[in-house]
C-alpha atoms as a PDB file:
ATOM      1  CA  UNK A   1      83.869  22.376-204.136  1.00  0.00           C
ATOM      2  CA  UNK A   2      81.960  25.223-206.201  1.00  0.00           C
ATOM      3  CA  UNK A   3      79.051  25.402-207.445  1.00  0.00           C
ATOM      4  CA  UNK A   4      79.240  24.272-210.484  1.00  0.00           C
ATOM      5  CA  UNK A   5      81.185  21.391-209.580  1.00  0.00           C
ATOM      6  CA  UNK A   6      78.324  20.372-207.554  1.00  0.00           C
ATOM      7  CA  UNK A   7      75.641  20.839-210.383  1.00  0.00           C
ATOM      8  CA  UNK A   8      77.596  18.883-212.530  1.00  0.00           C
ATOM      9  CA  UNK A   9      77.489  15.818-210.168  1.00  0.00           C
ATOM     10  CA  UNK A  10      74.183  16.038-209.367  1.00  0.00           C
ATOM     11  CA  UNK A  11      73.373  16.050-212.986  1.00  0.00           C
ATOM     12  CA  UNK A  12      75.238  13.180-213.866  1.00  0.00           C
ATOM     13  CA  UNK A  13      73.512  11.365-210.821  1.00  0.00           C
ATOM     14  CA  UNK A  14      70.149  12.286-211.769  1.00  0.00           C
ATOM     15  CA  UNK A  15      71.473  11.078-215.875  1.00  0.00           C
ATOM     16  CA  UNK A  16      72.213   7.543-214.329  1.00  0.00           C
ATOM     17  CA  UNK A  17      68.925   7.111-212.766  1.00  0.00           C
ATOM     18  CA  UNK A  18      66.373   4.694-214.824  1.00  0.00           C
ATOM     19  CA  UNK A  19      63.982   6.459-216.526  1.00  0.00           C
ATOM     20  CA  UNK A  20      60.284   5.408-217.325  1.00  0.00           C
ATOM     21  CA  UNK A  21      59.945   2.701-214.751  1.00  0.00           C
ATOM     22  CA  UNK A  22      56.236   1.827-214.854  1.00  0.00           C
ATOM     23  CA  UNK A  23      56.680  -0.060-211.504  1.00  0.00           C
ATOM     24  CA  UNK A  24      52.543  -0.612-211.155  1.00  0.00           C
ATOM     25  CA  UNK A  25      52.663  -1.464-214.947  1.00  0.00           C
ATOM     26  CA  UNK A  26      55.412  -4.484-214.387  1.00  0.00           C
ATOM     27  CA  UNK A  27      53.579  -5.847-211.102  1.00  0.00           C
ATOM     28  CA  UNK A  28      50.354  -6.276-212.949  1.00  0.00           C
ATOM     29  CA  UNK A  29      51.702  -8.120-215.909  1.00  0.00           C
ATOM     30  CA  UNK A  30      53.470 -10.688-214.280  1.00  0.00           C
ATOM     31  CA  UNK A  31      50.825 -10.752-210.778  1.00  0.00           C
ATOM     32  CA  UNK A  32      47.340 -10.110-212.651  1.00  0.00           C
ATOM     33  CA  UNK A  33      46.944 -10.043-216.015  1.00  0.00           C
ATOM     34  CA  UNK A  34      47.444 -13.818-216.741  1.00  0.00           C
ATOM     35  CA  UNK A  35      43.507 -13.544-215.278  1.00  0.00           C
ATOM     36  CA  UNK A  36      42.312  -9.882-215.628  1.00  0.00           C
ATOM     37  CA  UNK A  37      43.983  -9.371-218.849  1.00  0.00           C
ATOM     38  CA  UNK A  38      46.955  -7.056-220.076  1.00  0.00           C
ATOM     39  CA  UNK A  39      44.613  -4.635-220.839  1.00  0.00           C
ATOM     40  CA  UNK A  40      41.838  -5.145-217.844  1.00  0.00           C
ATOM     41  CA  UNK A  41      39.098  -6.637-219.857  1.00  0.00           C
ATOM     42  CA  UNK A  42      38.814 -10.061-217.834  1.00  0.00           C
ATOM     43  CA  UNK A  43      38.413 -13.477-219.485  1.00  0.00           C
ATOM     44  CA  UNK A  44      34.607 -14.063-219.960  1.00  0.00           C
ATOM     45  CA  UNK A  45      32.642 -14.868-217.669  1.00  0.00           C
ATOM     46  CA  UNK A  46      35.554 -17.166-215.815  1.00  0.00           C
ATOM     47  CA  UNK A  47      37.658 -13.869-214.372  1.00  0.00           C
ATOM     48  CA  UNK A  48      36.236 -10.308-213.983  1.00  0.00           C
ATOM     49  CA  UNK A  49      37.180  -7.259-215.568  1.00  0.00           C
ATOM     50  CA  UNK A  50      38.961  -4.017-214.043  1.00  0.00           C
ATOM     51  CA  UNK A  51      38.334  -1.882-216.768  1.00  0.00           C
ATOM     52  CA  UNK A  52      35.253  -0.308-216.065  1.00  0.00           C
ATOM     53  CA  UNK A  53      34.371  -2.160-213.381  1.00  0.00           C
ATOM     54  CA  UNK A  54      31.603  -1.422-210.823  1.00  0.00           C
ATOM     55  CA  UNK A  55      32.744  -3.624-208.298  1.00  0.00           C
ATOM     56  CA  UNK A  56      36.098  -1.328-207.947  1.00  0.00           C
ATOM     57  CA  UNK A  57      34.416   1.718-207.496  1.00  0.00           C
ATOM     58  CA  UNK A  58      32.237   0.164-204.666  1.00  0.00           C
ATOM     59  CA  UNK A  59      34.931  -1.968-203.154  1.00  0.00           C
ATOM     60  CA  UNK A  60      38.298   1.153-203.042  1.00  0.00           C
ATOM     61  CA  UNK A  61      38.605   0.779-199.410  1.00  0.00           C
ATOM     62  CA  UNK A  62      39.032  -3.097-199.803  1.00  0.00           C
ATOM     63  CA  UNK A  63      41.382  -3.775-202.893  1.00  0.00           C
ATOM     64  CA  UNK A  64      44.404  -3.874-200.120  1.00  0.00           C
ATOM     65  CA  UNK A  65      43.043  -7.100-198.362  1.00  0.00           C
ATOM     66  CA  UNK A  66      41.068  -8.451-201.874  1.00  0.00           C
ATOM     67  CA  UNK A  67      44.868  -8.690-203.662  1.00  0.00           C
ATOM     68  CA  UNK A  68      46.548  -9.615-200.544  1.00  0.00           C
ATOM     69  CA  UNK A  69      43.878 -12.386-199.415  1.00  0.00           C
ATOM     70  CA  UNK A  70      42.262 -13.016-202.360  1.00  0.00           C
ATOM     71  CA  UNK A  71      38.353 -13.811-202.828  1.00  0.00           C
ATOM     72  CA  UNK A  72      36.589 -17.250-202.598  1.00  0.00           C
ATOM     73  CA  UNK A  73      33.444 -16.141-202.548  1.00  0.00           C
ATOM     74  CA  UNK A  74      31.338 -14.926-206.422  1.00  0.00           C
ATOM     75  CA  UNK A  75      30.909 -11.737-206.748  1.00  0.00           C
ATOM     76  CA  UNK A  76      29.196  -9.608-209.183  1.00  0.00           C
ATOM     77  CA  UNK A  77      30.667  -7.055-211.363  1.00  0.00           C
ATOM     78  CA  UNK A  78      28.695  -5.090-214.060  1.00  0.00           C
ATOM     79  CA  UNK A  79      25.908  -7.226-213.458  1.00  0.00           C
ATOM     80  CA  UNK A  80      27.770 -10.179-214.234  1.00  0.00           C
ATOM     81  CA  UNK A  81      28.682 -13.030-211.440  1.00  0.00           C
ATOM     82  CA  UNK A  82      31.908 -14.758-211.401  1.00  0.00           C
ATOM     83  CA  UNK A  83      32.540 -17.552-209.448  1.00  0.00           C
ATOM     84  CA  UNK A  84      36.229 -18.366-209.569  1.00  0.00           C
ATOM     85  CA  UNK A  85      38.118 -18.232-206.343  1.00  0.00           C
ATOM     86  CA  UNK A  86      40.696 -15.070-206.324  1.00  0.00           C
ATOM     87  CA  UNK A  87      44.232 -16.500-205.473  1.00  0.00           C
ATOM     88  CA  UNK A  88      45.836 -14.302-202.592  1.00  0.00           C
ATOM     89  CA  UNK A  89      49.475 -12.143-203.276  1.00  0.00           C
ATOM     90  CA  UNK A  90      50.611 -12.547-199.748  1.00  0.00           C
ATOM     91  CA  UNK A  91      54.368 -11.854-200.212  1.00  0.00           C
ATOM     92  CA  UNK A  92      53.324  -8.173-202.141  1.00  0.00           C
ATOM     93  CA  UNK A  93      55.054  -5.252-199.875  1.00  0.00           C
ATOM     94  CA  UNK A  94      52.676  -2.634-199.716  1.00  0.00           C
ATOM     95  CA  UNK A  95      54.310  -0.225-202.144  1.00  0.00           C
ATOM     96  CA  UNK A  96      53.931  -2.791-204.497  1.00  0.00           C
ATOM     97  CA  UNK A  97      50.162  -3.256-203.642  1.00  0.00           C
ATOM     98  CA  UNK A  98      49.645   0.966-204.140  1.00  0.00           C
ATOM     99  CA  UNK A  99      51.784   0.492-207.767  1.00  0.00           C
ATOM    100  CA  UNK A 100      49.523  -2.336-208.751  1.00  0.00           C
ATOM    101  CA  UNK A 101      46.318  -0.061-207.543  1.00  0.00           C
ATOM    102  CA  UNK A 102      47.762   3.025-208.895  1.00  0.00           C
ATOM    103  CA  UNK A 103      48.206   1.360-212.257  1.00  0.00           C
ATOM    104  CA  UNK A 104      44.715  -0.070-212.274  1.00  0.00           C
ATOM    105  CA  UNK A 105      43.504   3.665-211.580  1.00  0.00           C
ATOM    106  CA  UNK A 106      45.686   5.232-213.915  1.00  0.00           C
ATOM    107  CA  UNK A 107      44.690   2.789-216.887  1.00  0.00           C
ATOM    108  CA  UNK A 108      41.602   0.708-216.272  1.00  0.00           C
ATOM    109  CA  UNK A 109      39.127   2.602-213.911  1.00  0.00           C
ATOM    110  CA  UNK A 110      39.890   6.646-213.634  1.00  0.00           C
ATOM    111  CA  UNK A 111      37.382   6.499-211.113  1.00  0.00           C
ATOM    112  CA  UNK A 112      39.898   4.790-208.222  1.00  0.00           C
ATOM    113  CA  UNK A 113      41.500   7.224-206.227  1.00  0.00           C
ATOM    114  CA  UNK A 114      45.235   6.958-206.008  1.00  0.00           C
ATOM    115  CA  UNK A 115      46.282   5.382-203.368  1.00  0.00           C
ATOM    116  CA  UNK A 116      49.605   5.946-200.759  1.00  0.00           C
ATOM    117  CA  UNK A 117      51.681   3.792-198.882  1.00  0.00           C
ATOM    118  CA  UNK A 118      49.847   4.588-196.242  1.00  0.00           C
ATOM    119  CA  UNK A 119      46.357   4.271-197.295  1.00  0.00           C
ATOM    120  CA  UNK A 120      47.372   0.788-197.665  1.00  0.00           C
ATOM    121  CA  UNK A 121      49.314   0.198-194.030  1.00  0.00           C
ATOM    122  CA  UNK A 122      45.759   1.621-193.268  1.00  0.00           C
ATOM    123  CA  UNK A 123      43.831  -0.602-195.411  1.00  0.00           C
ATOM    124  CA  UNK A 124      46.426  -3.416-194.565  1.00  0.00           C
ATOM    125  CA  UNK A 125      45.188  -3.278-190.872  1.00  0.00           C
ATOM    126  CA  UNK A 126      41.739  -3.886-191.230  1.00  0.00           C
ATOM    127  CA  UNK A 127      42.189  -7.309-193.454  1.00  0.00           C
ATOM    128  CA  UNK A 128      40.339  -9.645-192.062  1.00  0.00           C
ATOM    129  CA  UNK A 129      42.562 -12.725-192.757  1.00  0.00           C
END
């Protein structure tokens, strides 16, 4: 086959693939903004925000096991304490846990770091369930 054959296909591939997917984006509206909000801002004082939020910044290296397992204890987030229970996300793979984290980074709180699949298997494996 020559060359430009080949280009051809492969062009016409790459055409067919979906474009614009925001994965993280379609995770957290159907998984967490019914609580946090479409646009992160929480609901009072009965679910906390993401935007902006203090407790994100300080907790990175948990948000694996806090979606997974969810929270029953109160926390406190920008000096505000919220004591509704967290319901876990169990059956989230965990490239759907880094879209939903990525997301959050991307539009709520630039100050997360991206995360990979495998900061999550990491993060994953020190959940204690």
């Amino acid at each position: 086959m020559n060359r430009i054959a080949i280009i051809g296909i492969l062009l016409l591939m790459w055409a067919c693939v979906p474009k614009g997917r925001e994965y993280g984006k379609e995770l957290y509206e159907t998984k967490c903004a019914n609580c946090h909000g479409l646009e992160g801002g929480g609901l009072h004082e009965l679910y906390p925000p993401l935007k902006n939020s203090d407790y994100l910044r300080e907790h990175q290296d948990e948000l694996v096991c806090i979606i997974r397992y969810g929270l029953k204890t109160p926390i406190v987030v920008n000096g505000v304490t919220y004591q509704t229970s967290m319901p876990s996300q169990p059956m989230l793979s965990d490239v759907e846990l880094a879209n939903i984290i990525n997301y959050i980074s991307e539009n709520f709180e630039p100050e997360l770091e991206m995360v990979r699949i495998e900061d999550v298997e990491v993060q994953s494996s020190r959940c204690a369930k």
